[in-house]
Protein backbone atom coordinates (compact mmCIF):
# COMPACT_ATOMS: atom_id res chain seq x y z
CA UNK A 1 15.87 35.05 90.02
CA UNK A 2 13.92 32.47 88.19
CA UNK A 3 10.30 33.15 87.84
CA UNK A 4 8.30 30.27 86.46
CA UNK A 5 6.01 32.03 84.11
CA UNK A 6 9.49 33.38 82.40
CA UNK A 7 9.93 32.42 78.58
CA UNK A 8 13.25 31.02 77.45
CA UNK A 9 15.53 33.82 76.04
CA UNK A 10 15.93 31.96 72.48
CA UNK A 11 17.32 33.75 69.89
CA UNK A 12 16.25 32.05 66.90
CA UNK A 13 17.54 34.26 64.47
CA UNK A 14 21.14 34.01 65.40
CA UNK A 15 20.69 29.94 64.66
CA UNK A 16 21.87 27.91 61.84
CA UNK A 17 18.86 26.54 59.39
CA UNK A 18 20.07 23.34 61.11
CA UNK A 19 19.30 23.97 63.98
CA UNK A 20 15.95 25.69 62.60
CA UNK A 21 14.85 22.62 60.81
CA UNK A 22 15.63 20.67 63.76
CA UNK A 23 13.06 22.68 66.58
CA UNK A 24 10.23 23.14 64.03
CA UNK A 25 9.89 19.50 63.58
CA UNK A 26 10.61 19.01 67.09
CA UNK A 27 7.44 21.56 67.63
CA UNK A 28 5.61 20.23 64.59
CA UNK A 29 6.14 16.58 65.99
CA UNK A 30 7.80 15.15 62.89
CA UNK A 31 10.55 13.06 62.75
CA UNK A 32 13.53 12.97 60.57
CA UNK A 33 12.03 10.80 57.38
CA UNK A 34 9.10 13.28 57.52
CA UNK A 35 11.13 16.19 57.31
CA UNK A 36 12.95 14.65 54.10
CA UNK A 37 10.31 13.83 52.71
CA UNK A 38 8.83 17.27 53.13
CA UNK A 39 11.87 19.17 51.72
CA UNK A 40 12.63 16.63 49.24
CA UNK A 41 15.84 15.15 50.14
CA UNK A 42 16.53 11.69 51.25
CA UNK A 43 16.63 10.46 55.38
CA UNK A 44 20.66 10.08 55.09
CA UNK A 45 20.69 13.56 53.49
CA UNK A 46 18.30 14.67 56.29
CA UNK A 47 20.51 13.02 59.29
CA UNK A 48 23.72 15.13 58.29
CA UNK A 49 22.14 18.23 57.83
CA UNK A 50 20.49 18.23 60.91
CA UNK A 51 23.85 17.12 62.53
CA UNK A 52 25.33 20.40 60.65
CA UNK A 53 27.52 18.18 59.06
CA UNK A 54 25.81 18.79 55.57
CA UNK A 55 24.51 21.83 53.99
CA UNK A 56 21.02 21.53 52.79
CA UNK A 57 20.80 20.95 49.17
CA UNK A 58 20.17 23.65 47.07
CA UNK A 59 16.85 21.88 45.76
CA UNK A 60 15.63 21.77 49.16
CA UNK A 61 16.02 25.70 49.87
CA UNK A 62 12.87 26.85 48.76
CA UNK A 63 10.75 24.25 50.39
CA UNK A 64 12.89 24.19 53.72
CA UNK A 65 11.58 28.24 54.18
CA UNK A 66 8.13 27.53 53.11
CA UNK A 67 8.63 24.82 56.42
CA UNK A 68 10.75 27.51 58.39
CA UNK A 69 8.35 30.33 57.89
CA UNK A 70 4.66 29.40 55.90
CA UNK A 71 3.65 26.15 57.07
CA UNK A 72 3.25 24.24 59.89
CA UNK A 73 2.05 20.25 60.90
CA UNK A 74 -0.35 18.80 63.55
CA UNK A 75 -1.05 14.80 63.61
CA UNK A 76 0.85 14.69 60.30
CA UNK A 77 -0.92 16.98 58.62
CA UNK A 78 -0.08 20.78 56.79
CA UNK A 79 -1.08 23.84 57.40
CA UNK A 80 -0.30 26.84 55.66
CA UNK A 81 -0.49 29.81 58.21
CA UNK A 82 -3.07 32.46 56.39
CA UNK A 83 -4.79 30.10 54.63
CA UNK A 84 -8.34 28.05 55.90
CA UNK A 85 -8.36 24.52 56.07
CA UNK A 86 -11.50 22.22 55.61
């Protein structure tokens, strides 16, 4: 039976970076030209991979898990989780 209170059962760990990429800046409230710009790849770049029709490039990699796991954006601007903001 549904309770309302219940949290999704989301397994994030089974999912694609795609897929990833695609619910953190859902979550983060970014769209797709932020998220290039972010990882360093162009928008058309950006559109495939989040379609999973591209794999993100290799020069993206590091800065795609510093997104995934480190940092994180509120009215378009970063955060790094441990560290204090001004």
């Amino acid at each position: 039976m549904f309770n309302e209170y219940q949290q999704p059962l989301i397994f994030l760990e089974s999912q694609p970076m795609h897929r990833l990429l695609a619910i953190k800046a859902l979550q983060d409230g970014l769209m797709q030209k932020d998220l290039a710009e972010i990882l360093g790849c162009s928008k058309s770049t950006m559109c495939e991979v989040l379609k999973g029709k591209k794999r993100l490039p290799a020069k993206c990699l590091e800065r795609a898990k510093a997104y995934l796991y480190n940092d994180y954006y509120k009215d378009g601007e970063r955060y790094v989780f441990g560290e204090l903001n001004d």
